[in-house]
C-alpha atoms as a PDB file:
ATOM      1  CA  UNK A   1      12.602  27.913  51.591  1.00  0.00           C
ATOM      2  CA  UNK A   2      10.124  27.918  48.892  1.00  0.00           C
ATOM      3  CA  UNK A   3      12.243  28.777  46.188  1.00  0.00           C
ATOM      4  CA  UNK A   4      14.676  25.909  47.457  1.00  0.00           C
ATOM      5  CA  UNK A   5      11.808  23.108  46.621  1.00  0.00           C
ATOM      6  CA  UNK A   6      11.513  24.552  43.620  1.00  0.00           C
ATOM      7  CA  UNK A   7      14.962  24.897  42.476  1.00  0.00           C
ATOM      8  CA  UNK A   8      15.295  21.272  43.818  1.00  0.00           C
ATOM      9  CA  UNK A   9      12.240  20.155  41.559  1.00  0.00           C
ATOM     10  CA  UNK A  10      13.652  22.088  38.397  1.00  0.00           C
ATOM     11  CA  UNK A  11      16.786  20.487  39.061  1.00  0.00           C
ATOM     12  CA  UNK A  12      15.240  16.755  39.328  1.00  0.00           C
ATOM     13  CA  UNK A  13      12.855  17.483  36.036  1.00  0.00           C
ATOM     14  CA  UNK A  14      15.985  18.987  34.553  1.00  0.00           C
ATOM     15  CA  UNK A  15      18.292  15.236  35.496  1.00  0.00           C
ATOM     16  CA  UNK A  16      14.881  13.127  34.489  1.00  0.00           C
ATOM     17  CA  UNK A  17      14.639  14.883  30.794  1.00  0.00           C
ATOM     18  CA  UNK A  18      18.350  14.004  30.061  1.00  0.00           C
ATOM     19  CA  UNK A  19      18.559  10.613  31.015  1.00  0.00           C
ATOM     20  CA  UNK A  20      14.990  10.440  29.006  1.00  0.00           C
ATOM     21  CA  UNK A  21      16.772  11.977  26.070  1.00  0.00           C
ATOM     22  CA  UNK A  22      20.078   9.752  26.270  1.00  0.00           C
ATOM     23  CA  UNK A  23      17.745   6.730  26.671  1.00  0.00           C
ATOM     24  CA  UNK A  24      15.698   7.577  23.219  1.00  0.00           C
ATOM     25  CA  UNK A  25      19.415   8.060  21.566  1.00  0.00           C
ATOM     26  CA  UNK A  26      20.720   4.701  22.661  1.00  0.00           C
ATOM     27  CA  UNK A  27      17.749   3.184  21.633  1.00  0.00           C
ATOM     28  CA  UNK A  28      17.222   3.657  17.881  1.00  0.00           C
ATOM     29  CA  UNK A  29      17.075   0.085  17.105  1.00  0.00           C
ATOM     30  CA  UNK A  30      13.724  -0.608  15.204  1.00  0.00           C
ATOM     31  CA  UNK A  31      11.859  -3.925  16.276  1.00  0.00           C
ATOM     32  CA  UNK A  32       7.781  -4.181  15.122  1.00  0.00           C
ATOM     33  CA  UNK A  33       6.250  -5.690  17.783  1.00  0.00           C
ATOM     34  CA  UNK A  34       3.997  -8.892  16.969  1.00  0.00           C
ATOM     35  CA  UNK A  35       0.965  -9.279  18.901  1.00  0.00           C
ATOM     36  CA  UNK A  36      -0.719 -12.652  18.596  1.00  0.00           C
ATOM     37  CA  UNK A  37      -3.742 -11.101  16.889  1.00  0.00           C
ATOM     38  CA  UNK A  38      -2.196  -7.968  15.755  1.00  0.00           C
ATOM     39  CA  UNK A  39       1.344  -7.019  14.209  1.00  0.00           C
ATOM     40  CA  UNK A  40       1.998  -3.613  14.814  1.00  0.00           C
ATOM     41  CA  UNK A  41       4.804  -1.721  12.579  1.00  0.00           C
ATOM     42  CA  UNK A  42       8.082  -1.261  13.257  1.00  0.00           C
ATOM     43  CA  UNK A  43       9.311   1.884  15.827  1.00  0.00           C
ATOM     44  CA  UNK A  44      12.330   2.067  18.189  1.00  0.00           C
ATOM     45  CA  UNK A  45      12.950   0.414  21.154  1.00  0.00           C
ATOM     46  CA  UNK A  46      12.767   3.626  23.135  1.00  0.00           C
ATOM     47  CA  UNK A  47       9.028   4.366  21.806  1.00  0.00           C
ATOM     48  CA  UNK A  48       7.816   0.848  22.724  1.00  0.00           C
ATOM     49  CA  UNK A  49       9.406   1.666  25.918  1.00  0.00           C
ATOM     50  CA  UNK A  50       7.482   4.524  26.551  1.00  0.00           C
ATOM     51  CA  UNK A  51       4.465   3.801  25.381  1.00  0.00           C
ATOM     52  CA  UNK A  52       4.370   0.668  27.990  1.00  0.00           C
ATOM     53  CA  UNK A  53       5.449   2.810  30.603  1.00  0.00           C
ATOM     54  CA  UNK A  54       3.031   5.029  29.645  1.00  0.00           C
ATOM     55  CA  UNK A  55       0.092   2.652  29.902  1.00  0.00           C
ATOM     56  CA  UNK A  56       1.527   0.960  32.670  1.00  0.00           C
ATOM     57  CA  UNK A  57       0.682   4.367  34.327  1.00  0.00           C
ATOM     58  CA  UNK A  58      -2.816   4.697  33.139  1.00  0.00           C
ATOM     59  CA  UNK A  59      -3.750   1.283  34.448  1.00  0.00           C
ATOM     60  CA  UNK A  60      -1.975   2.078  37.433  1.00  0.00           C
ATOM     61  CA  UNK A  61      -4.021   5.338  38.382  1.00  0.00           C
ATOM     62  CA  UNK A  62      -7.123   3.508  36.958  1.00  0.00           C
ATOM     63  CA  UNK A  63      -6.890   0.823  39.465  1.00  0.00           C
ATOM     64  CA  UNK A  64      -6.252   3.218  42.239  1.00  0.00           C
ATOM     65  CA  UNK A  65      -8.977   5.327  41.282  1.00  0.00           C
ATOM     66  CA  UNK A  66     -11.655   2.862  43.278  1.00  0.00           C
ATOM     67  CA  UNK A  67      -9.779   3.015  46.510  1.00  0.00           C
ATOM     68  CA  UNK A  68      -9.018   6.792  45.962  1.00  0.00           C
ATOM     69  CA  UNK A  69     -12.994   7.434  45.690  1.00  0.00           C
ATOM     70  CA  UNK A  70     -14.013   4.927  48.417  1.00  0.00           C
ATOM     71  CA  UNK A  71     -10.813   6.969  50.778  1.00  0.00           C
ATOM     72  CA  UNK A  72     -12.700  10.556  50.099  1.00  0.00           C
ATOM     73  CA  UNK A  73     -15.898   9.595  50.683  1.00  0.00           C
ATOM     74  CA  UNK A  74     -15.089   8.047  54.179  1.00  0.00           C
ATOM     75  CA  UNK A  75     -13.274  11.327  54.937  1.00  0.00           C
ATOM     76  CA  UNK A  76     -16.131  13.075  53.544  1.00  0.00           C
ATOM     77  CA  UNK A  77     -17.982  10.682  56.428  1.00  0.00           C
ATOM     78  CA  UNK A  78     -15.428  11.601  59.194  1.00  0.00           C
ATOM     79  CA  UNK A  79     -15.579  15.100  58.415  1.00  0.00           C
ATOM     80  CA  UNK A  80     -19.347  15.325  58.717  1.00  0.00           C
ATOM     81  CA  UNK A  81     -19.157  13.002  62.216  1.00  0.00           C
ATOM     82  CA  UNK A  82     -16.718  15.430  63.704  1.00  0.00           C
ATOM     83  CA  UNK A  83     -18.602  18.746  62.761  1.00  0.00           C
ATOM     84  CA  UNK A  84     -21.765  16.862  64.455  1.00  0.00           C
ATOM     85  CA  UNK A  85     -20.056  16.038  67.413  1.00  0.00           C
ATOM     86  CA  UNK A  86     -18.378  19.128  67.905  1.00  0.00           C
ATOM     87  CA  UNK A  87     -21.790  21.133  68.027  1.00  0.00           C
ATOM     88  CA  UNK A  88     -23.075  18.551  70.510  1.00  0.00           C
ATOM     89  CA  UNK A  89     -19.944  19.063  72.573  1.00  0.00           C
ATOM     90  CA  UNK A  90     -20.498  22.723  72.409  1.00  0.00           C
ATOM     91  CA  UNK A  91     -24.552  23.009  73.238  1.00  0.00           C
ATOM     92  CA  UNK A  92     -23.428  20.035  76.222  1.00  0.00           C
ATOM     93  CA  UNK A  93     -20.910  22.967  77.261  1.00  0.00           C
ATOM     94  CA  UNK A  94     -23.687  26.179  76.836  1.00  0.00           C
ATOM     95  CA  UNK A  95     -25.985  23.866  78.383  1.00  0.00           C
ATOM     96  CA  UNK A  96     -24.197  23.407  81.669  1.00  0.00           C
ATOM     97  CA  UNK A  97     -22.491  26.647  81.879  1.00  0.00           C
ATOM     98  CA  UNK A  98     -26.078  28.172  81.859  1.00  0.00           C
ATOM     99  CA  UNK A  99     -26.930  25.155  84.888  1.00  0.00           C
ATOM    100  CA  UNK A 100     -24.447  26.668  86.930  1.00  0.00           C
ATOM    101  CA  UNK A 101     -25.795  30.463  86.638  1.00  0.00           C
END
C-alpha cells in the first residue's frame, strides 16, 4: 500500500513538473514590470508568474502561521487537561476499589 502512495505522489510531481516546464516554454515573452515607485527589468512572463505565486505562498503560510501557533498551544492545553484528569479518574478508581476491601 505504501509503495502505491508513493508511486501515486511520484506520478503527480512527475505531471506538475511538465505542465511547469510547458508553461515556462509558452511563456517567453519579455514584459519589465513597472511598479509605481520602482521599474523592475525586463524577464518572461513565466518568471513574473512564478515569482508571484511564489510570494503569494509566503504570505499565505505567514498569515496562517498566527492561527497555526495559537491551534498548538490550545492542544498543548487539551493535552495537559486530559493527562490531569485521567490521573484523577484513576486515584478516584484506586481510591474506591481500596473502600470496598
Amino acid at each position: 500500500m505504501r509503495w502505491i502512495k508513493g508511486l501515486l505522489l511520484a506520478a503527480i510531481l512527475l505531471v506538475v513538473l511538465l505542465v511547469g516546464i510547458l508553461f515556462a516554454v509558452n511563456n517567453q515573452q519579455t514584459i519589465a514590470l513597472d511598479l509605481i515607485w520602482l521599474e523592475l527589468p525586463p524577464v518572461s512572463l513565466s518568471v513574473w508568474l512564478l515569482a508571484t505565486l511564489t510570494a503569494g505562498v509566503i504570505v499565505g503560510m505567514l498569515a496562517m502561521l498566527g492561527v497555526y501557533v495559537r491551534l498548538k498551544a490550545r492542544l498543548a492545553s487539551a493535552r495537559r487537561s486530559n493527562k490531569q484528569q485521567r490521573k484523577e479518574l484513576d486515584r478516584l478508581r484506586t481510591r474506591e476499589l481500596k473502600e470496598l476491601a
